[in-house]
Protein backbone atom coordinates (compact mmCIF):
# COMPACT_ATOMS: atom_id res chain seq x y z
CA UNK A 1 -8.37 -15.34 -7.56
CA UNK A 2 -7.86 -17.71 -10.51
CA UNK A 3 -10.01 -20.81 -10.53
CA UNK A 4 -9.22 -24.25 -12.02
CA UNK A 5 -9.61 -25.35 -15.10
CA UNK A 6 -8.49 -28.84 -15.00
CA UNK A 7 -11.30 -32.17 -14.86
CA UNK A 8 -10.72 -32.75 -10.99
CA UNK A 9 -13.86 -32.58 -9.45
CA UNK A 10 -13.77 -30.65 -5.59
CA UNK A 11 -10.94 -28.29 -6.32
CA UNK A 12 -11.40 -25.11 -4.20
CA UNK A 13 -8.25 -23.53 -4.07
CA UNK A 14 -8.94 -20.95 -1.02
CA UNK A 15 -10.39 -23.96 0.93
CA UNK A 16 -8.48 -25.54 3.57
CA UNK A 17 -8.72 -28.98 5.24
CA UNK A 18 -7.22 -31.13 8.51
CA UNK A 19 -7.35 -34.12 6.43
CA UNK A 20 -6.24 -34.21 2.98
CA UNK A 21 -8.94 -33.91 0.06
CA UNK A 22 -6.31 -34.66 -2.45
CA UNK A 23 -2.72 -36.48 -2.87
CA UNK A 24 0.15 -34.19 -2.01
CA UNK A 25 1.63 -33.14 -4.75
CA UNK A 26 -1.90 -33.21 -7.28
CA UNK A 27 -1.67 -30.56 -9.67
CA UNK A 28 -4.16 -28.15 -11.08
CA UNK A 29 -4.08 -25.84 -14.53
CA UNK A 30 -5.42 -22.33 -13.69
CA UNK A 31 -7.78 -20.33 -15.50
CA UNK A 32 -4.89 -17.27 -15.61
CA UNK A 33 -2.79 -19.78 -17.34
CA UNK A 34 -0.81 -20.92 -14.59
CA UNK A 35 -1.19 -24.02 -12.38
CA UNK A 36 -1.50 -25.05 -8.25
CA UNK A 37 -0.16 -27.71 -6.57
CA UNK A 38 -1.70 -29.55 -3.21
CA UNK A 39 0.33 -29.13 -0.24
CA UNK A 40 0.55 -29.94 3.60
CA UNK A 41 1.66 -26.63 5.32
CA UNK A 42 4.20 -27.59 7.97
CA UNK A 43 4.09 -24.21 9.58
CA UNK A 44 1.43 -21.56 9.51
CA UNK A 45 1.04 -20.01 6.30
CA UNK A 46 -0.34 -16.39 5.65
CA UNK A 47 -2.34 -15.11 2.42
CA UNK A 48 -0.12 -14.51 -0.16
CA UNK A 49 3.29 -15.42 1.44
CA UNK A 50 5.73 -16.70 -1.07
CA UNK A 51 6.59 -20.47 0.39
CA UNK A 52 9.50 -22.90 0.15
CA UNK A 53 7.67 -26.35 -1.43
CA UNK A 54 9.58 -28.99 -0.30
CA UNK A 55 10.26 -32.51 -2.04
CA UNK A 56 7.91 -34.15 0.44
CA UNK A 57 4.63 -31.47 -0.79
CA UNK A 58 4.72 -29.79 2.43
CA UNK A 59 5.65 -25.78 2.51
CA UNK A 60 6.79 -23.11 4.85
CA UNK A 61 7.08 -19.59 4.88
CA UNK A 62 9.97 -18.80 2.14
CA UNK A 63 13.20 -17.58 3.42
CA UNK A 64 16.48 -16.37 2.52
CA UNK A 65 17.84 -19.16 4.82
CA UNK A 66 15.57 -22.07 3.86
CA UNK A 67 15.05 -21.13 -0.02
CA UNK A 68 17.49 -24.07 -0.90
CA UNK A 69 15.77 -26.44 0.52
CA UNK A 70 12.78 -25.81 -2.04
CA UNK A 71 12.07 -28.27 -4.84
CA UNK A 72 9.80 -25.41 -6.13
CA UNK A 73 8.54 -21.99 -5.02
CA UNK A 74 4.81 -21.20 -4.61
CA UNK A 75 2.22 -18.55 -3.33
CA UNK A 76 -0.32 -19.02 -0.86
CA UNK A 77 -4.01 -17.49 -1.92
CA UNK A 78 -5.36 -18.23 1.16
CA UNK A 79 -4.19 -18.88 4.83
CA UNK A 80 -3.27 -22.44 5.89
CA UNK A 81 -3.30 -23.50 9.28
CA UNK A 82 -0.07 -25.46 10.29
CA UNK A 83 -0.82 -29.65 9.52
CA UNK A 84 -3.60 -28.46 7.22
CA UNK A 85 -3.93 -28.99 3.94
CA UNK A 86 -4.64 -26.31 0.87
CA UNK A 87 -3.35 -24.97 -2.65
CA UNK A 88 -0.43 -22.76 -3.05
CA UNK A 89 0.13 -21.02 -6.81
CA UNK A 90 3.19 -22.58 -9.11
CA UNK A 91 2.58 -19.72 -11.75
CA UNK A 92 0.32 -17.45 -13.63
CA UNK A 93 -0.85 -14.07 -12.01
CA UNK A 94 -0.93 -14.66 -7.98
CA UNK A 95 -1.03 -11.75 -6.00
CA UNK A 96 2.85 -12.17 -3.33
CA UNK A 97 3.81 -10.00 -0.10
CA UNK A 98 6.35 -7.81 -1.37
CA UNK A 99 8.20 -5.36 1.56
CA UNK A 100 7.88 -1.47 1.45
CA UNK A 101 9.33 0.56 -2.11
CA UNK A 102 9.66 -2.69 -4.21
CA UNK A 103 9.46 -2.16 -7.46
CA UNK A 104 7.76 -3.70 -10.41
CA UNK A 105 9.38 -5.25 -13.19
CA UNK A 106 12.85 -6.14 -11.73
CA UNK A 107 14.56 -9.48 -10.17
CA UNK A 108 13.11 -10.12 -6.85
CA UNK A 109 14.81 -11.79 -4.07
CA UNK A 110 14.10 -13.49 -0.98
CA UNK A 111 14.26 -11.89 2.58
CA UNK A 112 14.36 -12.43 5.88
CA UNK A 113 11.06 -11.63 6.65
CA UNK A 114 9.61 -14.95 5.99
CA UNK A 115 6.89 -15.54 3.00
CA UNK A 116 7.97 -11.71 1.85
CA UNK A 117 9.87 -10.81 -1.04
CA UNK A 118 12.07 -7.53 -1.98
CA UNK A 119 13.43 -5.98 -5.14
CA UNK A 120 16.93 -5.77 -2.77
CA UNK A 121 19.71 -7.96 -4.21
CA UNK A 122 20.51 -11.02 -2.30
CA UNK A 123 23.29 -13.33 -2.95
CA UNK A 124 22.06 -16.75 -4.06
CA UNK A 125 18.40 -15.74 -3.21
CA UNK A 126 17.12 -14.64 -6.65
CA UNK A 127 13.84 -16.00 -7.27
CA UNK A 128 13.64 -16.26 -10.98
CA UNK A 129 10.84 -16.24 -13.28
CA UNK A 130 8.72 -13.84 -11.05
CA UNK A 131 7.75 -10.21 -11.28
CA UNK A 132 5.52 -7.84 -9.75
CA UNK A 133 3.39 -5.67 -11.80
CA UNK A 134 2.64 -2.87 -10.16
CA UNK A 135 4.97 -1.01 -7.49
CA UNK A 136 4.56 -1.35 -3.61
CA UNK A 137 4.17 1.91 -1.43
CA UNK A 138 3.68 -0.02 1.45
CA UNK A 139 4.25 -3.58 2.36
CA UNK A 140 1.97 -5.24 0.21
CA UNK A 141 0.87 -8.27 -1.89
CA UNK A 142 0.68 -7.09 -5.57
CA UNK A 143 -0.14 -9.19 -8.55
CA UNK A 144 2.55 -11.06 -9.98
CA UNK A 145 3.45 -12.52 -13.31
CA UNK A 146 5.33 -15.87 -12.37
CA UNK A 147 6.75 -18.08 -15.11
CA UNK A 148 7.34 -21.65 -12.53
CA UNK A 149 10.15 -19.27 -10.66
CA UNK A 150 12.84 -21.19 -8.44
CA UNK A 151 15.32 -19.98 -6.75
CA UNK A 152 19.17 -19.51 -7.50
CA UNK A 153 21.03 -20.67 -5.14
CA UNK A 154 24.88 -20.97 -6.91
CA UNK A 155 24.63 -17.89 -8.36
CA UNK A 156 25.36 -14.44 -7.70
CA UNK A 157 22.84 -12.08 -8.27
């Protein structure tokens, strides 16, 4: 897990909390060159699902259905409890649940399977600027190389 870099003092970024530590929204540069934001999860949130941050800093599981609603997309490295608050990865080299055969090095896409990703085309849910780096056997969370991804929502794949 990266670590961060930046001058706040208190930043753990597997640590969760009921009561905020931080302002929503507070970001951190990471020491794999990418950075974390501080977030309220509004629904239970699983290590390393991909999740949907929302204008207001909160985040839930990302879906195909709720991806444009997201102001930003972001990886969890550590569980958060629903009404907690934690970290969740912008970019650099997170590790993201992938589903079954997905394959490195191509467009991924959101599912249905909330907080999971696939390597299976889906109208309007590419999530660019995010690759995995190794291939997935099984349902998995491989390390990623994400460049800030968002999702396109106007487009077709």
């Amino acid at each position: 897990m990266s670590i961060s870099t930046s001058a706040l003092i208190g930043v753990a970024l597997d640590y969760t909390d009921s009561s905020p530590s931080f302002a929503t929204g507070t970001t951190v540069n990471l020491s794999d060159g990418g950075q974390a934001v501080y977030v309220q999860a509004a629904s239970t949130v699983s290590t390393y699902m991909a999740v949907s941050v929302r204008v207001d800093n909160t985040v839930v599981p990302l879906t195909t259905t709720n991806s444009a609603n997201s102001k930003a997309i972001g990886f969890a490295q550590a569980s958060i409890a629903s009404a907690y608050y934690g970290w969740v990865q912008l970019g650099g080299k997170p590790r993201v649940n992938v589903l079954a055969a997905c394959q490195p090095n191509v467009p991924l896409f959101t599912t249905s399977t909330a907080g999971s990703l696939d390597d299976a085309t889906v109208t309007a849910g590419l999530v660019a600027g995010l690759v995995a780096t190794t291939s997935a056997a099984s349902a998995s969370a491989p390390t990623c190389v994400a460049g800030y991804p968002h999702v396109l929502t106007g487009l077709n794949a």
